[in-house]
N, C-alpha and C. Protein backbone atom coordinates (compact mmCIF):
# COMPACT_ATOMS: atom_id res chain seq x y z
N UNK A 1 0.85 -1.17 0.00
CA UNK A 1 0.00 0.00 0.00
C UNK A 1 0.90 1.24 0.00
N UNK A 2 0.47 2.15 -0.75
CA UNK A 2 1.31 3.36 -0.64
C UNK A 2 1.24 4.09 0.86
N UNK A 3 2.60 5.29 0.36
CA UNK A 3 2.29 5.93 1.83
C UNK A 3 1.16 7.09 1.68
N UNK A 4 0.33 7.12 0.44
CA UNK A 4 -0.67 8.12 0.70
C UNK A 4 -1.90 7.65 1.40
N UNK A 5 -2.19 6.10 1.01
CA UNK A 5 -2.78 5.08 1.25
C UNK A 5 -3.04 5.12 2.78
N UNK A 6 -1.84 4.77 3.04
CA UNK A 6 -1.62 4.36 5.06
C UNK A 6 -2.32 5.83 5.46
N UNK A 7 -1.54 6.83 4.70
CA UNK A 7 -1.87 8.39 5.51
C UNK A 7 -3.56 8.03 5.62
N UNK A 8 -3.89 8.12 4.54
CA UNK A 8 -5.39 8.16 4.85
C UNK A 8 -6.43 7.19 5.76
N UNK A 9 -5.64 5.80 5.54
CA UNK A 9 -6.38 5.11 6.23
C UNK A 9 -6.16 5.45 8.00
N UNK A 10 -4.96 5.76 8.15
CA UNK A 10 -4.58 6.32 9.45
C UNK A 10 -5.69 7.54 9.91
N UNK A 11 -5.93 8.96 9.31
CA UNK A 11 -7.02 9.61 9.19
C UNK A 11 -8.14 8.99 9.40
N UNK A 12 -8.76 8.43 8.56
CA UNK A 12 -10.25 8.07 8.45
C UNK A 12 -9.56 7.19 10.33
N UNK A 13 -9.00 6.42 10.61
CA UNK A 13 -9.01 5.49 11.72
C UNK A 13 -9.06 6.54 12.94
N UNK A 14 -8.81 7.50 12.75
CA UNK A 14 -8.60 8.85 14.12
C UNK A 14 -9.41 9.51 14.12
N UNK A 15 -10.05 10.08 12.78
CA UNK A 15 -11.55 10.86 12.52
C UNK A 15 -12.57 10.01 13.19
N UNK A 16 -12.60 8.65 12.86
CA UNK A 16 -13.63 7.92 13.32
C UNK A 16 -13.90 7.83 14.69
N UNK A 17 -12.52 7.24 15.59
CA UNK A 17 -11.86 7.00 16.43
C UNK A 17 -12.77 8.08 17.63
N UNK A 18 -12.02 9.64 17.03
CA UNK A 18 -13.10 10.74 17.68
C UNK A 18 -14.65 10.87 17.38
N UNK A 19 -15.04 10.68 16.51
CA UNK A 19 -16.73 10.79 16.30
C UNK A 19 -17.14 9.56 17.38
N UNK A 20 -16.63 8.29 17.55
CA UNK A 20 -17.05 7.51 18.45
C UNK A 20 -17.00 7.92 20.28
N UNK A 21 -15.85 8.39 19.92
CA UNK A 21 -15.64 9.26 21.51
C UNK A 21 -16.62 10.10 21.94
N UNK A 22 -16.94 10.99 20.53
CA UNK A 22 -18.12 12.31 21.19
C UNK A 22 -19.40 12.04 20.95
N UNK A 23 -19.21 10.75 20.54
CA UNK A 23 -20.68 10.49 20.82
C UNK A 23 -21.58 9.66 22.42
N UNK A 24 -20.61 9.62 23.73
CA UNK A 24 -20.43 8.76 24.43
C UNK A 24 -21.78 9.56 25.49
N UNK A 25 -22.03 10.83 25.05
CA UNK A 25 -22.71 12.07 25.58
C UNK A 25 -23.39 12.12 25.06
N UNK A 26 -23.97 11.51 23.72
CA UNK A 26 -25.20 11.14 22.99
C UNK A 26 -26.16 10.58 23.99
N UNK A 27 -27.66 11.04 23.83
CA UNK A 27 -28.85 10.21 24.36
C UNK A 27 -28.72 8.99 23.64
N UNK A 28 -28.13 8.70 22.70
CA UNK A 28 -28.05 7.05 22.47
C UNK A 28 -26.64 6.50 21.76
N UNK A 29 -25.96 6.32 23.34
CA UNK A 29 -24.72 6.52 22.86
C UNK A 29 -23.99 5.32 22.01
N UNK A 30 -24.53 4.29 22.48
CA UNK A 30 -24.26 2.86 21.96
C UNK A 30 -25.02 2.60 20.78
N UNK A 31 -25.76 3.15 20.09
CA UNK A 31 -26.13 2.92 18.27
C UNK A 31 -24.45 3.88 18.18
N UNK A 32 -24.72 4.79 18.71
CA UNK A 32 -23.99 5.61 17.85
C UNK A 32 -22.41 5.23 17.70
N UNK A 33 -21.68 4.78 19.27
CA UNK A 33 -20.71 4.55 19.16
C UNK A 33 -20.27 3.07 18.27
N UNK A 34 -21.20 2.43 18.65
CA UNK A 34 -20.76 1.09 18.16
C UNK A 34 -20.56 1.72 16.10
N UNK A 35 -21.45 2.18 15.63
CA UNK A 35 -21.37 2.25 14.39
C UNK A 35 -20.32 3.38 13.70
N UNK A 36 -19.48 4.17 14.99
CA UNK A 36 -18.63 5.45 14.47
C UNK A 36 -17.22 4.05 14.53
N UNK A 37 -17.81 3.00 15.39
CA UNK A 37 -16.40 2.86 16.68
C UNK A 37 -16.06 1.55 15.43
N UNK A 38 -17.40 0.94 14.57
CA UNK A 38 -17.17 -0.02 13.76
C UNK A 38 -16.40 0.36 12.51
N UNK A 39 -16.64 1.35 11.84
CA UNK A 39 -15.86 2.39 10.96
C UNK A 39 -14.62 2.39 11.35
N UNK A 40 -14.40 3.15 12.54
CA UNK A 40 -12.73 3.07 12.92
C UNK A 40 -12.09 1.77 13.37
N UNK A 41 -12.95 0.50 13.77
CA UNK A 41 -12.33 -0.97 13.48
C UNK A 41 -11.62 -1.10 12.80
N UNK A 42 -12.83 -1.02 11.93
CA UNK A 42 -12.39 -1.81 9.83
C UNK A 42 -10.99 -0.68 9.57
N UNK A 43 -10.82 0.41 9.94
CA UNK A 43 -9.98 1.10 9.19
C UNK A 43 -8.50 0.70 9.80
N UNK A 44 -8.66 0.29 11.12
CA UNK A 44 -7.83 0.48 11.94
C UNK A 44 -6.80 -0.90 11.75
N UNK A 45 -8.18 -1.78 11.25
CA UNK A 45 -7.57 -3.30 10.92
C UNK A 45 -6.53 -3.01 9.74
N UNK A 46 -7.53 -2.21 8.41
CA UNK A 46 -6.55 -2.09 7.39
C UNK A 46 -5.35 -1.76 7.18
N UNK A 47 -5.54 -0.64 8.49
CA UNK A 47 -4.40 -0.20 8.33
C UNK A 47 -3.01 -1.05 9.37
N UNK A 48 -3.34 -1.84 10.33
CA UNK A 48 -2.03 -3.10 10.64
C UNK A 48 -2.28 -3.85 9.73
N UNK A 49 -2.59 -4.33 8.96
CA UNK A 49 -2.68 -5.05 7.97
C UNK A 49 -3.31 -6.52 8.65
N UNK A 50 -4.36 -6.53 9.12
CA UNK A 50 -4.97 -7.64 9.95
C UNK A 50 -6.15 -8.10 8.74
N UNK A 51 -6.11 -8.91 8.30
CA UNK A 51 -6.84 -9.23 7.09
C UNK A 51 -8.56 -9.50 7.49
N UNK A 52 -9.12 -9.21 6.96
CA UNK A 52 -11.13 -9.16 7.13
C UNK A 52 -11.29 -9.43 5.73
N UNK A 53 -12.40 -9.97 5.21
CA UNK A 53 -13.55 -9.66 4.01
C UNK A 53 -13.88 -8.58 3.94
N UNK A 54 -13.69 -8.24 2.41
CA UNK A 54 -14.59 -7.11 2.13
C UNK A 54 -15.95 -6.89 2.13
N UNK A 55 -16.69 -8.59 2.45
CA UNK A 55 -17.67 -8.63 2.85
C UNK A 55 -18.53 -8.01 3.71
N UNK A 56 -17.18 -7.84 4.61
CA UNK A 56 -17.56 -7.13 6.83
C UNK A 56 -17.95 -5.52 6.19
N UNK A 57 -16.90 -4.75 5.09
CA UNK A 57 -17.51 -3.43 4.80
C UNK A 57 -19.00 -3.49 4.12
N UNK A 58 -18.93 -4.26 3.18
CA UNK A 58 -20.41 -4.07 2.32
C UNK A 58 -21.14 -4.30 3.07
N UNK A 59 -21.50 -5.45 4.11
CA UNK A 59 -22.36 -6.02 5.37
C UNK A 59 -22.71 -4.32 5.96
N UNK A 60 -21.66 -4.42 6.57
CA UNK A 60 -21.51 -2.87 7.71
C UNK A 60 -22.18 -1.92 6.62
N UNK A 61 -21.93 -1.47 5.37
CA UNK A 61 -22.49 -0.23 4.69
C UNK A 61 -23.78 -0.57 3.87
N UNK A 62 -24.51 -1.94 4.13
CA UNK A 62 -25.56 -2.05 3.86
C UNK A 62 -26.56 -1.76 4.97
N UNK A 63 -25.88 -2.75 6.26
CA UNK A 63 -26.51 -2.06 7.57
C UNK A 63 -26.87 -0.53 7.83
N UNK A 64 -26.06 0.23 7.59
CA UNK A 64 -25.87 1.88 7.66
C UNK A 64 -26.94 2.24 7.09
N UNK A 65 -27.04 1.88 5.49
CA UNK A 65 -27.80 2.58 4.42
C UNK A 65 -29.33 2.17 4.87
N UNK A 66 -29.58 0.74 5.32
CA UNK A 66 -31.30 0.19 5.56
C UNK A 66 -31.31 1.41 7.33
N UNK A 67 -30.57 1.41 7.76
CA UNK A 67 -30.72 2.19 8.76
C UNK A 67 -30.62 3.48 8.95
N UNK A 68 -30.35 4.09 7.43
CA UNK A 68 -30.47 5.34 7.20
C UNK A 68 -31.77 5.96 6.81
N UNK A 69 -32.57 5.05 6.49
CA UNK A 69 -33.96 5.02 6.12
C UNK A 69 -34.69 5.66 6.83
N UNK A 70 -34.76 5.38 8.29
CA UNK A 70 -35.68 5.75 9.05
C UNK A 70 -35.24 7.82 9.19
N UNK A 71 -34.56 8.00 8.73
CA UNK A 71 -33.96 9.42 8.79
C UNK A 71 -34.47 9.96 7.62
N UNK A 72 -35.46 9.23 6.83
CA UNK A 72 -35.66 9.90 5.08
C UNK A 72 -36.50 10.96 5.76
N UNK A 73 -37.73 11.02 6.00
CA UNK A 73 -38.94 11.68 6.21
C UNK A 73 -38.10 13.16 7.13
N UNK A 74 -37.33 12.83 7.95
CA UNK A 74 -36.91 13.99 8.83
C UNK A 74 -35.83 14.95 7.58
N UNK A 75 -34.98 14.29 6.33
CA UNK A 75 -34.37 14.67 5.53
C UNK A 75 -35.32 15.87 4.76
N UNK A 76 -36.63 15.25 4.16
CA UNK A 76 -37.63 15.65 3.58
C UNK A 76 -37.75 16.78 4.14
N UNK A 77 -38.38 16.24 5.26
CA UNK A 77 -38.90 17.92 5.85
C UNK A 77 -38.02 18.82 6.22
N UNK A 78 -36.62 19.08 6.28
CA UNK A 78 -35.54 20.02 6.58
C UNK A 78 -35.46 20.55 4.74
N UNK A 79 -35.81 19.93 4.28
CA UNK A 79 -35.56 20.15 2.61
C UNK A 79 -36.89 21.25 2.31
N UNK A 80 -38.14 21.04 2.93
CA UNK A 80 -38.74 21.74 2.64
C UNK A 80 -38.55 22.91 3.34
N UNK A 81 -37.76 23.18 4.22
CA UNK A 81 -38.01 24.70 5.13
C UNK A 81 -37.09 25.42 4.28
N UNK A 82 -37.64 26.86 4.19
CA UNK A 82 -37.21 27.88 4.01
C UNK A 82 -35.33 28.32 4.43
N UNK A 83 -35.18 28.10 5.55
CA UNK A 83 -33.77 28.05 5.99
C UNK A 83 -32.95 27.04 6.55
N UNK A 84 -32.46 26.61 5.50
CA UNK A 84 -31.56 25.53 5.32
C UNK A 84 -30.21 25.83 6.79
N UNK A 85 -30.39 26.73 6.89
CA UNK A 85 -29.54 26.93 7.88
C UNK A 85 -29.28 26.50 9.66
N UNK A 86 -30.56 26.39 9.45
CA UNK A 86 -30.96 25.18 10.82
C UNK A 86 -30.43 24.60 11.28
N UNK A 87 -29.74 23.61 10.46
CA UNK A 87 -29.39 22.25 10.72
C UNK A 87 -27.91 22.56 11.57
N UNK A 88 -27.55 23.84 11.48
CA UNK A 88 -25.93 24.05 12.45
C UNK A 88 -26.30 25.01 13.61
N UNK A 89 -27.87 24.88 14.07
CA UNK A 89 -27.75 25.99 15.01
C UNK A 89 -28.43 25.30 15.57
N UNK A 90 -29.30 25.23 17.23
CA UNK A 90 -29.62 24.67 18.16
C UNK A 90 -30.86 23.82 17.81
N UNK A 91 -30.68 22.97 18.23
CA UNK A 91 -32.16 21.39 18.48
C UNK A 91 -33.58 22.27 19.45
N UNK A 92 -34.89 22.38 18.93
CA UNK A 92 -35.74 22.54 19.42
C UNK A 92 -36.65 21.30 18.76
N UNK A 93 -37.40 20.98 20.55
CA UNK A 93 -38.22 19.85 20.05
C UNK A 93 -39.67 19.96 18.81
N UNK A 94 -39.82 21.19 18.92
CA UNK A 94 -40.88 21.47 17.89
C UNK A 94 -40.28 21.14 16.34
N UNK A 95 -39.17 21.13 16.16
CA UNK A 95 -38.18 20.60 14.50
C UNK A 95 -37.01 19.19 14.71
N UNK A 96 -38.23 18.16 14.84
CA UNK A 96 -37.56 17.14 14.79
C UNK A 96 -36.10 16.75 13.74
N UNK A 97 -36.91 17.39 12.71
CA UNK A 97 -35.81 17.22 11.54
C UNK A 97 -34.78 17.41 11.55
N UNK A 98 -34.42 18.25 12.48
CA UNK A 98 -32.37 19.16 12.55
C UNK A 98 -31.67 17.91 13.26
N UNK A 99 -32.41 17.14 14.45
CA UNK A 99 -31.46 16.11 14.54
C UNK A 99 -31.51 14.91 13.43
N UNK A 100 -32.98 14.27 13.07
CA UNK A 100 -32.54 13.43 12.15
C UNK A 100 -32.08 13.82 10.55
N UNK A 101 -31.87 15.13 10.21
CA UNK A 101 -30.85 15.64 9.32
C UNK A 101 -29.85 15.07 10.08
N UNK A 102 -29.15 15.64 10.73
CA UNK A 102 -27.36 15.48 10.99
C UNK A 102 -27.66 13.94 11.38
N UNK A 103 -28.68 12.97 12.17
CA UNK A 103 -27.90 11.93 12.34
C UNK A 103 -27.75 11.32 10.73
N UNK A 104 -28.92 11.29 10.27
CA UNK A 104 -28.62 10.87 8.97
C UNK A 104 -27.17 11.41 7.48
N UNK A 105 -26.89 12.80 8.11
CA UNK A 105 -25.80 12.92 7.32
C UNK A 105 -24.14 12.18 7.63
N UNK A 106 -24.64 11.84 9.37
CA UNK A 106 -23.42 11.43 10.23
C UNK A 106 -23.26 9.95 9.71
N UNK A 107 -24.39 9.16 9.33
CA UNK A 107 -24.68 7.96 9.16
C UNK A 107 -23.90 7.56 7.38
N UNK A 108 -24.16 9.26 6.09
CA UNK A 108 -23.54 8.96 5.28
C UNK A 108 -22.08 9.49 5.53
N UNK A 109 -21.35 9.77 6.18
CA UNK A 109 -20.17 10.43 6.49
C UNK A 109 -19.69 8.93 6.94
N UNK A 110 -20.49 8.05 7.34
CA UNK A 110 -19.70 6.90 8.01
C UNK A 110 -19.95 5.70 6.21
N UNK A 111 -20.68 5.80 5.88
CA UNK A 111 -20.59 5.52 4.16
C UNK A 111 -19.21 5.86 3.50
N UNK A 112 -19.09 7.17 3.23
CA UNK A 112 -17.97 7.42 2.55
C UNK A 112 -16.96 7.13 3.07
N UNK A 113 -16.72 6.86 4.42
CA UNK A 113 -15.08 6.62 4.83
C UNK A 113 -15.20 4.95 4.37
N UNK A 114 -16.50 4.10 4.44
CA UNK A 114 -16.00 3.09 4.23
C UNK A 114 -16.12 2.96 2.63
N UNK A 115 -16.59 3.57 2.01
CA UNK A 115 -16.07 3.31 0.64
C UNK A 115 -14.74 4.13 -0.13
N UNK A 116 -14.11 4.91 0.69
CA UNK A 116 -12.77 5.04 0.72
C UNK A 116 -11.85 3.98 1.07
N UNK A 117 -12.62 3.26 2.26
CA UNK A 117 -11.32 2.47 2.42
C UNK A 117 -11.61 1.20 1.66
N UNK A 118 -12.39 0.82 0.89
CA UNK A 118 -12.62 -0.42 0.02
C UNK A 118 -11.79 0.19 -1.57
N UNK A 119 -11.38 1.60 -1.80
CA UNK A 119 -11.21 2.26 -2.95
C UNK A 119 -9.87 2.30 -3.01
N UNK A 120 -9.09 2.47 -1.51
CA UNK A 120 -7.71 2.28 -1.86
C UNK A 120 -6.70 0.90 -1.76
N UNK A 121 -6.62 1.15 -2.80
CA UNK A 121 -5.53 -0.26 -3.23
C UNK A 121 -4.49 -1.43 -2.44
N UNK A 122 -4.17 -2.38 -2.34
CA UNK A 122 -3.13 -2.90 -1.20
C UNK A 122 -2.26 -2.30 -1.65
């Protein structure tokens, strides 16, 4: 594997690493950690070179995606408001949508690192 390779997989393994950490203060900290903390596994494996199936990523990023589902309708309705800007400023319970926006964008943020790390080469 190259050394741009390692760099990154090293990244994605520390990015993850922390999203699992700050989520420990989450009202639901165990969906969340287990699935930031499973991301930084797989990366973490790749990167000692501890061999898995590429199966365990597609498994894991099919899991993500059927479980991203339940976040469509809250996506929808942040799409219809007027100010898109919401979604980075404070949670009121009357706009469900601002959290299941971000969990659902957090959920594809954990997508792309694992199809980064299925993208770079041994």
């Amino acid at each position: 594997m190259s050394t741009t390779g390692k760099i990154i997989i090293a990244l994605l393994t520390f990015v993850f690493g922390l999203f699992a950490y700050y989520q420990i203060n989450d009202p639901d900290p165990v969906l969340w950690v287990t699935i930031y903390g499973a991301v930084c596994m797989v990366a973490f494996f790749r990167l000692i070179n501890v061999y898995y199936s590429q199966r365990i990523v597609f498994l894991l990023m099919l899991l993500i995606l059927i479980y991203s589902t339940v976040f469509i309708p809250g996506i929808l309705e942040w799409l219809t408001q007027p100010n898109k800007e919401e979604i980075f400023g404070a949670m009121y319970k009357e706009k469900p949508y601002i959290e299941e926006s971000r969990e659902f964008f957090g959920l594809m943020i954990a997508v792309i690192g694992l199809i980064v790390l299925l993208r770079i080469k041994e």
